[in-house]
N, C-alpha and C. Protein backbone atom coordinates (compact mmCIF):
# COMPACT_ATOMS: atom_id res chain seq x y z
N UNK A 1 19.70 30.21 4.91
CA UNK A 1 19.52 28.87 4.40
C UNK A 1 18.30 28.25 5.09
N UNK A 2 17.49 27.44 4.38
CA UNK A 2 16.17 27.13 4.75
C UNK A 2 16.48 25.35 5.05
N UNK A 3 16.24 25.38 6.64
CA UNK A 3 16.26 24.04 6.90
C UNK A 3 15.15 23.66 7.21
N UNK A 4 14.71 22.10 6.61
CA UNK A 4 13.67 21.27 6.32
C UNK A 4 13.23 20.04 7.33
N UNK A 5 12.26 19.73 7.27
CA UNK A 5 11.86 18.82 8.30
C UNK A 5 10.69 18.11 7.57
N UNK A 6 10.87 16.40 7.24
CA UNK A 6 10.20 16.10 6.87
C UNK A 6 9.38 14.64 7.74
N UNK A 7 8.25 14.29 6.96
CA UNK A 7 7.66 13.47 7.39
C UNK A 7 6.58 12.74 6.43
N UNK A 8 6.29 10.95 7.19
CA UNK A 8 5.80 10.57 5.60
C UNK A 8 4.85 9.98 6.54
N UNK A 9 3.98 9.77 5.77
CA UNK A 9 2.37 9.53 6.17
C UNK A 9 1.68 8.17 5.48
N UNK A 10 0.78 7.26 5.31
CA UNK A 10 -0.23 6.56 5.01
C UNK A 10 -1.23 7.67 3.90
N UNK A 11 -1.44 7.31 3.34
CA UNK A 11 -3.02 7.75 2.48
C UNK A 11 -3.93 6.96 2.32
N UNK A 12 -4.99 6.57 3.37
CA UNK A 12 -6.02 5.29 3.02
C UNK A 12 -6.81 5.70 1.59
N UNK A 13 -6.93 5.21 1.23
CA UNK A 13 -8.02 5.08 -0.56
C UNK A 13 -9.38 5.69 -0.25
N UNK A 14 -9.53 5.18 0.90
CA UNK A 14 -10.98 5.98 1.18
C UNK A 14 -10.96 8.07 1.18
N UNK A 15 -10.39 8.29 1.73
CA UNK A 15 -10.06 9.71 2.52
C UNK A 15 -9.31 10.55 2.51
N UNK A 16 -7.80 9.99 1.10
CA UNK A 16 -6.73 11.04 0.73
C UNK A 16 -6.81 12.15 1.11
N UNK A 17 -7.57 12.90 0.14
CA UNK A 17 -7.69 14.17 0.26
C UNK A 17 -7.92 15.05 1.69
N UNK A 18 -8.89 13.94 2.90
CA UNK A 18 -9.01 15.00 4.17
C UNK A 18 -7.38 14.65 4.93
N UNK A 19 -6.95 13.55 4.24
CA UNK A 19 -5.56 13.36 5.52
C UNK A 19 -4.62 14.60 4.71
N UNK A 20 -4.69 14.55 3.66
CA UNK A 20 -3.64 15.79 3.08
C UNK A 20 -3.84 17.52 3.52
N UNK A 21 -5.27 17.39 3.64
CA UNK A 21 -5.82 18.64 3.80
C UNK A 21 -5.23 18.89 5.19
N UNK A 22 -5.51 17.83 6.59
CA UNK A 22 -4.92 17.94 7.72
C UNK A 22 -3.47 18.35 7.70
N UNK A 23 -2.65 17.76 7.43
CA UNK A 23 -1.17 18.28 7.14
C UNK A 23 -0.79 20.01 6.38
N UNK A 24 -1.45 20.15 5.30
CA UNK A 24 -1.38 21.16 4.65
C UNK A 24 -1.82 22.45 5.64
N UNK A 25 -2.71 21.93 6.52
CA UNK A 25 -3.26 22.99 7.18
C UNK A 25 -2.48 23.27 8.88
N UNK A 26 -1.14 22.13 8.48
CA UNK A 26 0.25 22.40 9.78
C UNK A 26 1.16 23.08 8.92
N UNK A 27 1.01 23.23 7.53
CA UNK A 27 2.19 23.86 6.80
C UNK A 27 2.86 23.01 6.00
N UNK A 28 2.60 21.59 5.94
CA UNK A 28 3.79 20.90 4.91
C UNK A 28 3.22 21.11 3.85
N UNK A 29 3.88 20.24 2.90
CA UNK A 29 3.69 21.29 1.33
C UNK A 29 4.06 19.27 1.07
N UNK A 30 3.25 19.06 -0.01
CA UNK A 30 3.10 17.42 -0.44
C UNK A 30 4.58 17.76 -1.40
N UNK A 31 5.07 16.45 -1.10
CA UNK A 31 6.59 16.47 -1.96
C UNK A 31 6.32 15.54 -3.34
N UNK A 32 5.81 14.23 -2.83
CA UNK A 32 5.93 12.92 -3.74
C UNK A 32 4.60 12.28 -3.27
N UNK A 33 3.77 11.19 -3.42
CA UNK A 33 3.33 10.22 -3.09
C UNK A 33 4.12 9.00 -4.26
N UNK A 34 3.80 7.86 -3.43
CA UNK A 34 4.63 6.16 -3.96
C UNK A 34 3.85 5.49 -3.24
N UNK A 35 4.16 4.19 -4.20
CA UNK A 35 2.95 3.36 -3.56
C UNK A 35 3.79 2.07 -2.45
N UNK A 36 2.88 2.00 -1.57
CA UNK A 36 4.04 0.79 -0.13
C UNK A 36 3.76 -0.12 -0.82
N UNK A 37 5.40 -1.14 -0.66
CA UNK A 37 5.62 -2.54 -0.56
C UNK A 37 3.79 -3.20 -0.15
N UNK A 38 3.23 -2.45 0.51
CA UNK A 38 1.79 -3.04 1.08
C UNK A 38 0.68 -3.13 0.04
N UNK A 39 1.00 -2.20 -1.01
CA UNK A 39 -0.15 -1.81 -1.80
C UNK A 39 -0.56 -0.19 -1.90
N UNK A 40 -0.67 0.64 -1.07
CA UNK A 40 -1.19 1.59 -0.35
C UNK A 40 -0.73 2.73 -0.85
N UNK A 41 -0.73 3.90 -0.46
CA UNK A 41 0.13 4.76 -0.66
C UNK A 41 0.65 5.63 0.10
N UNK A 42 1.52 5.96 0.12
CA UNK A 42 2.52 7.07 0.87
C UNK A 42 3.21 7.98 0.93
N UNK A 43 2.66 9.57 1.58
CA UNK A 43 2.71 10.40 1.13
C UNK A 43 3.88 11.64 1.34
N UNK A 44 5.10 11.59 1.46
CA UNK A 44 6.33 12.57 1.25
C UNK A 44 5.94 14.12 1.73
N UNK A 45 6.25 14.79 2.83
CA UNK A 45 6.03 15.51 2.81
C UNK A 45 7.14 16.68 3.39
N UNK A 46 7.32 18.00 3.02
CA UNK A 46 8.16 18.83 4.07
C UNK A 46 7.47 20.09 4.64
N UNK A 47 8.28 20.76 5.40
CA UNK A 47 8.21 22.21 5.34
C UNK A 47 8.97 22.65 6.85
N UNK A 48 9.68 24.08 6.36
CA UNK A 48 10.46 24.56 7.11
C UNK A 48 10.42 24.67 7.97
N UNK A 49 12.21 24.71 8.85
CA UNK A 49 11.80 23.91 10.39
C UNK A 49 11.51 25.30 11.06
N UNK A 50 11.01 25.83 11.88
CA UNK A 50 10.89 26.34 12.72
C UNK A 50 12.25 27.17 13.48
């Protein structure tokens, strides 16, 4: 059985793509993005725990 570990992040408008790239390149795998109560967006992420 594959246990999960997740974590959720900021995405500034400017730079999405290098903050996703950073994560992707620890192993999480993008689940969802939604946008914050703030405006912004926020990005869902998992991958298996260790």
């Amino acid at each position: 059985m594959v246990i999960w570990e997740y974590t959720v992040t900021p995405l500034p408008p400017h730079n999405p793509k290098q903050i996703l790239d950073h994560w992707g390149a620890q192993g999480w795998e993008l689940v969802q993005v939604v946008t914050s109560p703030e405006g912004g967006f926020v990005a869902y992420m998992k991958r298996a725990k260790a």
